[in-house]
PDB file of N, CA and C in Angstrom:
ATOM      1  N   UNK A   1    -212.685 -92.716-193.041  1.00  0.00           N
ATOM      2  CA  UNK A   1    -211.504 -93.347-193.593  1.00  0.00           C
ATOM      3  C   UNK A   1    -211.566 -93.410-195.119  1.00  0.00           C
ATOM      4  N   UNK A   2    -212.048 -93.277-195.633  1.00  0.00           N
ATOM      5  CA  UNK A   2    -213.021 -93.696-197.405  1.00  0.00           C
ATOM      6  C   UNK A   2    -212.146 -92.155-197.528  1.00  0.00           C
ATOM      7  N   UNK A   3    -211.816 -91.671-196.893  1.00  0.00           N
ATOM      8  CA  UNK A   3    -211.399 -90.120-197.629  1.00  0.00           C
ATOM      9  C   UNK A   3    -210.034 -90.230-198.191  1.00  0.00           C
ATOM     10  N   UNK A   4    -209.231 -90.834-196.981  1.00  0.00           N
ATOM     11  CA  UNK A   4    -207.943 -91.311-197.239  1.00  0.00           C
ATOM     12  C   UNK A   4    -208.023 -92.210-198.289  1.00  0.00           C
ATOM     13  N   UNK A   5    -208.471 -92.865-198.533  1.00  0.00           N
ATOM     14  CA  UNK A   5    -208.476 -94.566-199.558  1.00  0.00           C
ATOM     15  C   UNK A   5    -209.023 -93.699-200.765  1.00  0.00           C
ATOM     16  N   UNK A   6    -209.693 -92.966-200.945  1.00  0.00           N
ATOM     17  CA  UNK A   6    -210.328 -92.520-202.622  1.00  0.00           C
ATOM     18  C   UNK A   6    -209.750 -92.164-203.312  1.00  0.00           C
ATOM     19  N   UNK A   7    -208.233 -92.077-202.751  1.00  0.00           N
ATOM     20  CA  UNK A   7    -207.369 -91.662-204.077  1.00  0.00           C
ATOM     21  C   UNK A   7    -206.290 -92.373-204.582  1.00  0.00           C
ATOM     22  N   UNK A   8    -206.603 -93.520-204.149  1.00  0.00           N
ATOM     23  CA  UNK A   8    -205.467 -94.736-204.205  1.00  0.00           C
ATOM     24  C   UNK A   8    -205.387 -94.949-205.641  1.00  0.00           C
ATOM     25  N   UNK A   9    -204.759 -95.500-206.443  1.00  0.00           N
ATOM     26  CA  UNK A   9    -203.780 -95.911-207.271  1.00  0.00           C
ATOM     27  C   UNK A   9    -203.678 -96.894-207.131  1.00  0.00           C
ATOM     28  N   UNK A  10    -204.287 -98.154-207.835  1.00  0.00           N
ATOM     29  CA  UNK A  10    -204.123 -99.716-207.473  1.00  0.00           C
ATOM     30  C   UNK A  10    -204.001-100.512-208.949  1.00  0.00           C
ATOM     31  N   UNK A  11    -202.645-101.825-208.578  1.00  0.00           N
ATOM     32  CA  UNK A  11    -202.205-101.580-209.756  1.00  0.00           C
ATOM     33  C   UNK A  11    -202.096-103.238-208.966  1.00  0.00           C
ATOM     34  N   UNK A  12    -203.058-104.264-209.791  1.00  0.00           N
ATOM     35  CA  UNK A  12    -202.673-105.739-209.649  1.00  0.00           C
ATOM     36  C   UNK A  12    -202.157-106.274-210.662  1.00  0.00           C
ATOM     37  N   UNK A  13    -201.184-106.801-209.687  1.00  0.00           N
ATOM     38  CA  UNK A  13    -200.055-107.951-210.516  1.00  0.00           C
ATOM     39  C   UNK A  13    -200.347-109.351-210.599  1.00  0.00           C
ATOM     40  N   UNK A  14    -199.787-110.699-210.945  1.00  0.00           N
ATOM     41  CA  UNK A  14    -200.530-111.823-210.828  1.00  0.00           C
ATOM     42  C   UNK A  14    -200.729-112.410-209.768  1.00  0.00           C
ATOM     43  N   UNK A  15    -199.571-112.295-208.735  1.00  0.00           N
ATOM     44  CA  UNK A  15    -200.012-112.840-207.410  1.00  0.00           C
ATOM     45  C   UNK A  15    -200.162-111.793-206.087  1.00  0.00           C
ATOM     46  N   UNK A  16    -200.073-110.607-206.479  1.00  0.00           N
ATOM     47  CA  UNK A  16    -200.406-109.361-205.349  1.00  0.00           C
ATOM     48  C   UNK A  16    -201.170-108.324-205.898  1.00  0.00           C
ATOM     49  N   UNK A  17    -201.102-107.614-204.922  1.00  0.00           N
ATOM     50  CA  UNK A  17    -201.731-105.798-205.370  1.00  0.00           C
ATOM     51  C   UNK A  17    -201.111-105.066-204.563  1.00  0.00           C
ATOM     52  N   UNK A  18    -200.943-103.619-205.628  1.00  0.00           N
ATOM     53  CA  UNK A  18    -199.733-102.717-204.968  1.00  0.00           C
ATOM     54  C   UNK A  18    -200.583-101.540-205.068  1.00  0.00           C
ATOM     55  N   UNK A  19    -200.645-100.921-204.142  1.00  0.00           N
ATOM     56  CA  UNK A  19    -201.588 -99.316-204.363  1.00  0.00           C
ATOM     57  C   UNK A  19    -200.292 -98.363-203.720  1.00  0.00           C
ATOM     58  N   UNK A  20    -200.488 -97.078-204.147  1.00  0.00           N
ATOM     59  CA  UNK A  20    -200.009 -96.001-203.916  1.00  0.00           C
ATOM     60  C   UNK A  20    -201.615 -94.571-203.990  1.00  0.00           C
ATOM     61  N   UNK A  21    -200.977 -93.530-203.190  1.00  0.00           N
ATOM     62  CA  UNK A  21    -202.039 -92.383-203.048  1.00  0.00           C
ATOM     63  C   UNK A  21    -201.290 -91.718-203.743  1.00  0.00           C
ATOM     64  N   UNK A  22    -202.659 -91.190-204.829  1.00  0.00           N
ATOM     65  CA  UNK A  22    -202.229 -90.322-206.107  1.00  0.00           C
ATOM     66  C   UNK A  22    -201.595 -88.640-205.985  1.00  0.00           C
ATOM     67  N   UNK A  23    -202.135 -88.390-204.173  1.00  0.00           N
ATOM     68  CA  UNK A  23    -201.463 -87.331-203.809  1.00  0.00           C
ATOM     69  C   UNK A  23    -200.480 -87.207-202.981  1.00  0.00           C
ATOM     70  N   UNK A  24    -199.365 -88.524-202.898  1.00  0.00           N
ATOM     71  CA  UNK A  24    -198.369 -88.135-201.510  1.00  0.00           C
ATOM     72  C   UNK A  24    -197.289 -87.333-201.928  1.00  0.00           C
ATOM     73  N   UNK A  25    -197.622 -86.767-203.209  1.00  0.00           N
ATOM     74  CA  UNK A  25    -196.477 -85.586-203.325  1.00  0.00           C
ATOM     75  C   UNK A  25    -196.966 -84.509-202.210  1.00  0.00           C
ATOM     76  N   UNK A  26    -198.144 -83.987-202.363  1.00  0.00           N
ATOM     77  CA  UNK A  26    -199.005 -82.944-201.815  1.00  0.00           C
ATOM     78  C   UNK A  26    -199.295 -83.371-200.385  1.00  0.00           C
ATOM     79  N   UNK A  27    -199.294 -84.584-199.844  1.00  0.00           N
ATOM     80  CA  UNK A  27    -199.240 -84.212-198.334  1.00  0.00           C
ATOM     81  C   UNK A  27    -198.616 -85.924-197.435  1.00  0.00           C
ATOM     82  N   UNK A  28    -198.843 -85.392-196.718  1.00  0.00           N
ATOM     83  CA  UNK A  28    -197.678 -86.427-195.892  1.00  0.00           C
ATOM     84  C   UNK A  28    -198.735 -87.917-195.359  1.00  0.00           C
ATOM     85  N   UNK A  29    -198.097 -88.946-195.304  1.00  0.00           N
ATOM     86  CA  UNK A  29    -199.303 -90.127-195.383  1.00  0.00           C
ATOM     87  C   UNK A  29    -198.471 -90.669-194.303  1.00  0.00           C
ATOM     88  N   UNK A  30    -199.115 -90.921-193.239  1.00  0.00           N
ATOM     89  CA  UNK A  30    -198.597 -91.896-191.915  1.00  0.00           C
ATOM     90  C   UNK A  30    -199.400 -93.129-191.837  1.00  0.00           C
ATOM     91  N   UNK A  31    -199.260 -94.350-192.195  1.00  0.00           N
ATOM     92  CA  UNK A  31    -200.096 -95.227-192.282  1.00  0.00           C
ATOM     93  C   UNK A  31    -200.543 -95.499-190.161  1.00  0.00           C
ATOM     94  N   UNK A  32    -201.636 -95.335-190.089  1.00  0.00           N
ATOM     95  CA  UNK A  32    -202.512 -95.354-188.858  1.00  0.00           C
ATOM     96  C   UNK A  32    -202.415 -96.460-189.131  1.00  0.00           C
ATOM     97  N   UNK A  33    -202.771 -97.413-187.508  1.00  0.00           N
ATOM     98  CA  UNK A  33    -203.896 -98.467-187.806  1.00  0.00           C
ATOM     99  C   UNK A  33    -204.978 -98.821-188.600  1.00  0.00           C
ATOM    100  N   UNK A  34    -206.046 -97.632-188.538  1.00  0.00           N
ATOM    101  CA  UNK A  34    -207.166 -97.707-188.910  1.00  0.00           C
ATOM    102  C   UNK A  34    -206.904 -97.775-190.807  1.00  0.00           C
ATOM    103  N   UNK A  35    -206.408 -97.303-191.069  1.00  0.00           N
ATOM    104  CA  UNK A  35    -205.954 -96.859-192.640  1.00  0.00           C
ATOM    105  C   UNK A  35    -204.946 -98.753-192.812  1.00  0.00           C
ATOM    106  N   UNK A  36    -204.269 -99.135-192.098  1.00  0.00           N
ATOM    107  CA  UNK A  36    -204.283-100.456-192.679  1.00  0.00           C
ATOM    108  C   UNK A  36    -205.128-101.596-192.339  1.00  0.00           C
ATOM    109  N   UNK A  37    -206.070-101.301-191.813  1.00  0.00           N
ATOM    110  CA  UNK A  37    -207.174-102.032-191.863  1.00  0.00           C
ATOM    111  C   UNK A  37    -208.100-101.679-193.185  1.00  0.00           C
ATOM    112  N   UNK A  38    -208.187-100.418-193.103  1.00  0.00           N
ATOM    113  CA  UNK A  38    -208.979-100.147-194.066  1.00  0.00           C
ATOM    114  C   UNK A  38    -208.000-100.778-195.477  1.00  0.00           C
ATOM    115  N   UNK A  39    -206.654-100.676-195.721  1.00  0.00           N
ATOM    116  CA  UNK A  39    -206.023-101.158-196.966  1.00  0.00           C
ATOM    117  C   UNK A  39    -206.192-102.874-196.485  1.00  0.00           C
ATOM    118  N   UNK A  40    -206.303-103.449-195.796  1.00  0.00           N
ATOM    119  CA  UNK A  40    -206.638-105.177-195.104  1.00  0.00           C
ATOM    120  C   UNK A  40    -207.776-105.073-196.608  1.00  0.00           C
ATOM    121  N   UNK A  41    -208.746-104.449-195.957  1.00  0.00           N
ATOM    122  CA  UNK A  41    -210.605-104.501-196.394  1.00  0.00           C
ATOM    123  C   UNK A  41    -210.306-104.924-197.459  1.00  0.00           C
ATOM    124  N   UNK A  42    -209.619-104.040-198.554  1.00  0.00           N
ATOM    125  CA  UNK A  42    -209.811-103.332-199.924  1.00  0.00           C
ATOM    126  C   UNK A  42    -208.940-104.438-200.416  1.00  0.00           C
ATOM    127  N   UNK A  43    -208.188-105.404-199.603  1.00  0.00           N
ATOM    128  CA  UNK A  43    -207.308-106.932-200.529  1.00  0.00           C
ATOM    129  C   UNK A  43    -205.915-106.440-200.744  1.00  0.00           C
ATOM    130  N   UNK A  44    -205.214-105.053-200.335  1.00  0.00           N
ATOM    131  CA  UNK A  44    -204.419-104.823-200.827  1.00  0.00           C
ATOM    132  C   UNK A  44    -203.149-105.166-200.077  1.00  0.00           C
ATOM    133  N   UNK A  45    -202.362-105.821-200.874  1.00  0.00           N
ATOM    134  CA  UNK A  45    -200.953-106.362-200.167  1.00  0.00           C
ATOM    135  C   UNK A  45    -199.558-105.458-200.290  1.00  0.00           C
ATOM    136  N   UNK A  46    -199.886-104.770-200.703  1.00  0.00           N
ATOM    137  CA  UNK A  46    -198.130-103.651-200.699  1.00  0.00           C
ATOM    138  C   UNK A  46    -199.106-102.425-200.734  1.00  0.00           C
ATOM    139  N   UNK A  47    -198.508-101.316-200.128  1.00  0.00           N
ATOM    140  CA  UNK A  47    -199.070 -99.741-200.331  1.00  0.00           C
ATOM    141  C   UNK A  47    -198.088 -99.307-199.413  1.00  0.00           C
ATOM    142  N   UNK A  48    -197.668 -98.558-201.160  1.00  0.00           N
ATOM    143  CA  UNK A  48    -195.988 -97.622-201.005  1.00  0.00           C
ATOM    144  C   UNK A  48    -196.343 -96.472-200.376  1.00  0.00           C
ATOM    145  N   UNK A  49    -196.059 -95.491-199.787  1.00  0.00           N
ATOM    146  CA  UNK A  49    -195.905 -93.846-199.697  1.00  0.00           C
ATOM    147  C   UNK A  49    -194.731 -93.523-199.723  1.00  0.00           C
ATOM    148  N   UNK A  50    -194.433 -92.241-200.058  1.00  0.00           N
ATOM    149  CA  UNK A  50    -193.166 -91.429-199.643  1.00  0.00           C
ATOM    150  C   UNK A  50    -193.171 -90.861-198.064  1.00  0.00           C
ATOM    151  N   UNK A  51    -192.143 -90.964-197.354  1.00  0.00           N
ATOM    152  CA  UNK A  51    -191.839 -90.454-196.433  1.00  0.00           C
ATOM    153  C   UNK A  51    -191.022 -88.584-197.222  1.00  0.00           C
ATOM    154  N   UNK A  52    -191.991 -87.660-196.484  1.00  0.00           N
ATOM    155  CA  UNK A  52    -191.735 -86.391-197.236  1.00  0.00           C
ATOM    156  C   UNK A  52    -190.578 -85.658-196.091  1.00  0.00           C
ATOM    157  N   UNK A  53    -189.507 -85.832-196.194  1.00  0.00           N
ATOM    158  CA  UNK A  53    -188.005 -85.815-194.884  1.00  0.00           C
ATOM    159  C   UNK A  53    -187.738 -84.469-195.265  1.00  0.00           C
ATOM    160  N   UNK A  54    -188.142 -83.533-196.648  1.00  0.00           N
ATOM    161  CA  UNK A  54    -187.964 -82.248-196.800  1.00  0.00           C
ATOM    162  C   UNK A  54    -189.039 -81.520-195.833  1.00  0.00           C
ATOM    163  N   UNK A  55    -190.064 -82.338-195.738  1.00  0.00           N
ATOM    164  CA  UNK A  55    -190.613 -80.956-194.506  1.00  0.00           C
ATOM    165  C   UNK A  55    -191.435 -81.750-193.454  1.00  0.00           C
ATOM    166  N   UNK A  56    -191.533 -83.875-193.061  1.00  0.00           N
ATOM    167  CA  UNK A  56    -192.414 -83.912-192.233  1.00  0.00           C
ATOM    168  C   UNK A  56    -192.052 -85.241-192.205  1.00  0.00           C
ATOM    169  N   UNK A  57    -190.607 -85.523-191.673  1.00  0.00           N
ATOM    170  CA  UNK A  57    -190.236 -86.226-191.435  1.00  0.00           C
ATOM    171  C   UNK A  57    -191.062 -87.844-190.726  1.00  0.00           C
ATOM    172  N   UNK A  58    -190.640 -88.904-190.764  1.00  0.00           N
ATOM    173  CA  UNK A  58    -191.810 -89.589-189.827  1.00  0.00           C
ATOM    174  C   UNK A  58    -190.611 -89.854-188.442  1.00  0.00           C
ATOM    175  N   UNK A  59    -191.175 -89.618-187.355  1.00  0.00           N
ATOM    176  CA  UNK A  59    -190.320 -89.668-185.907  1.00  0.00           C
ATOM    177  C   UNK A  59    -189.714 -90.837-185.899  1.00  0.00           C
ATOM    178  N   UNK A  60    -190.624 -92.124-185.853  1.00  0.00           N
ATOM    179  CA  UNK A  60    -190.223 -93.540-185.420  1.00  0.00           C
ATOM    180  C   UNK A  60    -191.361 -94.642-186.489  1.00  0.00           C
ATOM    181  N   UNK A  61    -190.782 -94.508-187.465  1.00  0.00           N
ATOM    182  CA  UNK A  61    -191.431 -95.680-188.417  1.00  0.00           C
ATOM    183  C   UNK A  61    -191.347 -96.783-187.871  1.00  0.00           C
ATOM    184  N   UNK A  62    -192.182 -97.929-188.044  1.00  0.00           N
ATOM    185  CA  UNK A  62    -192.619 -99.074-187.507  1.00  0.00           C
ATOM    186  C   UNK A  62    -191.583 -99.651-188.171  1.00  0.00           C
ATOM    187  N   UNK A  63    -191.013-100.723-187.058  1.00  0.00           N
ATOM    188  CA  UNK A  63    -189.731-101.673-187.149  1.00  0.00           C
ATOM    189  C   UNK A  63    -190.645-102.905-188.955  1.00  0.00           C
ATOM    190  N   UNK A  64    -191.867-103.050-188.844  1.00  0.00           N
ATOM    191  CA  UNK A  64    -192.184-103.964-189.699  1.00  0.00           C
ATOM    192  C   UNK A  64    -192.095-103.317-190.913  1.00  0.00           C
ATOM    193  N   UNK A  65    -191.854-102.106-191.331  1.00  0.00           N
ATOM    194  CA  UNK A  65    -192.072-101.481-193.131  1.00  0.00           C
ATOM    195  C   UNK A  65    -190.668-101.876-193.250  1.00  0.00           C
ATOM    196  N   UNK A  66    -190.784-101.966-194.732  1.00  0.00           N
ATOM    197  CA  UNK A  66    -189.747-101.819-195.546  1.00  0.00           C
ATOM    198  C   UNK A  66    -189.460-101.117-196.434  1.00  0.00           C
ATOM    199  N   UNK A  67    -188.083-100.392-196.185  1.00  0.00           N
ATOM    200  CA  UNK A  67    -187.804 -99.510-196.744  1.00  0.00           C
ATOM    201  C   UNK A  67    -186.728 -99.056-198.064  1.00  0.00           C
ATOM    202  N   UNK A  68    -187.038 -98.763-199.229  1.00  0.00           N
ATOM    203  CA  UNK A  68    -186.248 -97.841-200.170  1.00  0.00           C
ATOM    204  C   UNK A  68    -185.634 -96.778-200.026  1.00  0.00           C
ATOM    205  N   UNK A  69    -184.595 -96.650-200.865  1.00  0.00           N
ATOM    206  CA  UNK A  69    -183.743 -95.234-200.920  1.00  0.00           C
ATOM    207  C   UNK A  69    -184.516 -94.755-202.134  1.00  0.00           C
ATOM    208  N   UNK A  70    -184.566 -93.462-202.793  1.00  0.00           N
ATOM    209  CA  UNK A  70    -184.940 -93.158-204.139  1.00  0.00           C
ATOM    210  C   UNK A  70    -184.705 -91.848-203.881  1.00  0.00           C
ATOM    211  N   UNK A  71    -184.517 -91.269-205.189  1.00  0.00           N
ATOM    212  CA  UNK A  71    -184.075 -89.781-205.604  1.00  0.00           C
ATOM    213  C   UNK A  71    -185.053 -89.384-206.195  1.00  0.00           C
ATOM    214  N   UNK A  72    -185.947 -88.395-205.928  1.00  0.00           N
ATOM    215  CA  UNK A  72    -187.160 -87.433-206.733  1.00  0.00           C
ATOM    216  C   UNK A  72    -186.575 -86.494-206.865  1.00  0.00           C
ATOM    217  N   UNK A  73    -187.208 -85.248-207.468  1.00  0.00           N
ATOM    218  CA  UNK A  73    -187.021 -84.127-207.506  1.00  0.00           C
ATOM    219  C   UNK A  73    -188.323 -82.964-208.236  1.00  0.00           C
ATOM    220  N   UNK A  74    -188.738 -82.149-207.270  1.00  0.00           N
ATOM    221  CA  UNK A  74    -190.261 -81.867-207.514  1.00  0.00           C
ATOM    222  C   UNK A  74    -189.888 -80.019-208.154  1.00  0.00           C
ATOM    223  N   UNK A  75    -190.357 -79.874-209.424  1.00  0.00           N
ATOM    224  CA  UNK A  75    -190.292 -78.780-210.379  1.00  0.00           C
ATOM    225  C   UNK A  75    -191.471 -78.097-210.566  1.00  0.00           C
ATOM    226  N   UNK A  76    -192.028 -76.819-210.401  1.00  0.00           N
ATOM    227  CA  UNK A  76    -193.345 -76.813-210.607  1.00  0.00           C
ATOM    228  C   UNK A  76    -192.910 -75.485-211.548  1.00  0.00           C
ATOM    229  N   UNK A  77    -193.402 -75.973-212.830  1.00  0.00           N
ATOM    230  CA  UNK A  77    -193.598 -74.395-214.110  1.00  0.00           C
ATOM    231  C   UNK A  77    -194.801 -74.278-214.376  1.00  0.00           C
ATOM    232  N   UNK A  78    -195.034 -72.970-214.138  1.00  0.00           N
ATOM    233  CA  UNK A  78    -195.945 -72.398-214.539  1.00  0.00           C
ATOM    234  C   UNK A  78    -196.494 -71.956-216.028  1.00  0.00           C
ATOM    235  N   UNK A  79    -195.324 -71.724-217.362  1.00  0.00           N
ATOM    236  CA  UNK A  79    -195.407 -71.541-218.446  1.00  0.00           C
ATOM    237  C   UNK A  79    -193.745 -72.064-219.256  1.00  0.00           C
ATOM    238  N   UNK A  80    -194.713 -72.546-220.528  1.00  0.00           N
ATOM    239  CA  UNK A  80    -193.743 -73.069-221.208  1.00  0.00           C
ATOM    240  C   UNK A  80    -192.489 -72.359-221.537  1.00  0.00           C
ATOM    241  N   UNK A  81    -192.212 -70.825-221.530  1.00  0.00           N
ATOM    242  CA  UNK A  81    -191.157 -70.663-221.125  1.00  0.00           C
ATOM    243  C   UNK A  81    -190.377 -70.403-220.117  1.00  0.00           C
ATOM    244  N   UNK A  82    -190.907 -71.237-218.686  1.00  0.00           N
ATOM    245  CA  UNK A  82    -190.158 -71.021-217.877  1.00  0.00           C
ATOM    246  C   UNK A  82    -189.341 -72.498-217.775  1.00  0.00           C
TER     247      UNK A  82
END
């Protein structure tokens, strides 16, 4: 589980902590059980992901998350004049 969690992004505020994974552009994050236990361990009280609906939709998200709308948009250049 330490594999999933090593790339977290944790960012405390005065009365919580909010983590995000520094790679959920690059792959799709289904919070397991085991993975919110493991975020329990680590003290952390909010941990955002993106749901990635362009290619890996989640079937049946848990009635308890809460959810945002938001607009990204992912560009990848290779050289400054492209």
């Amino acid at each position: 589980m330490k594999k999933k969690t090593e790339t977290l992004i944790v960012r405390r505020k005065i009365f919580f902590t909010m983590a995000n994974d520094a790679r959920e552009y690059l792959q799709s994050i289904l919070p397991t059980d085991e993975l919110i236990e493991e975020l329990h361990r680590k003290h952390l009280d909010i941990f955002s992901f993106l749901e990635r609906r362009w290619c890996c939709p989640t079937a049946e998200p848990s009635k308890s998350w809460s959810t945002a709308e938001d607009n990204i948009a992912i560009l990848h250049l290779q050289s400054y004049g492209e």
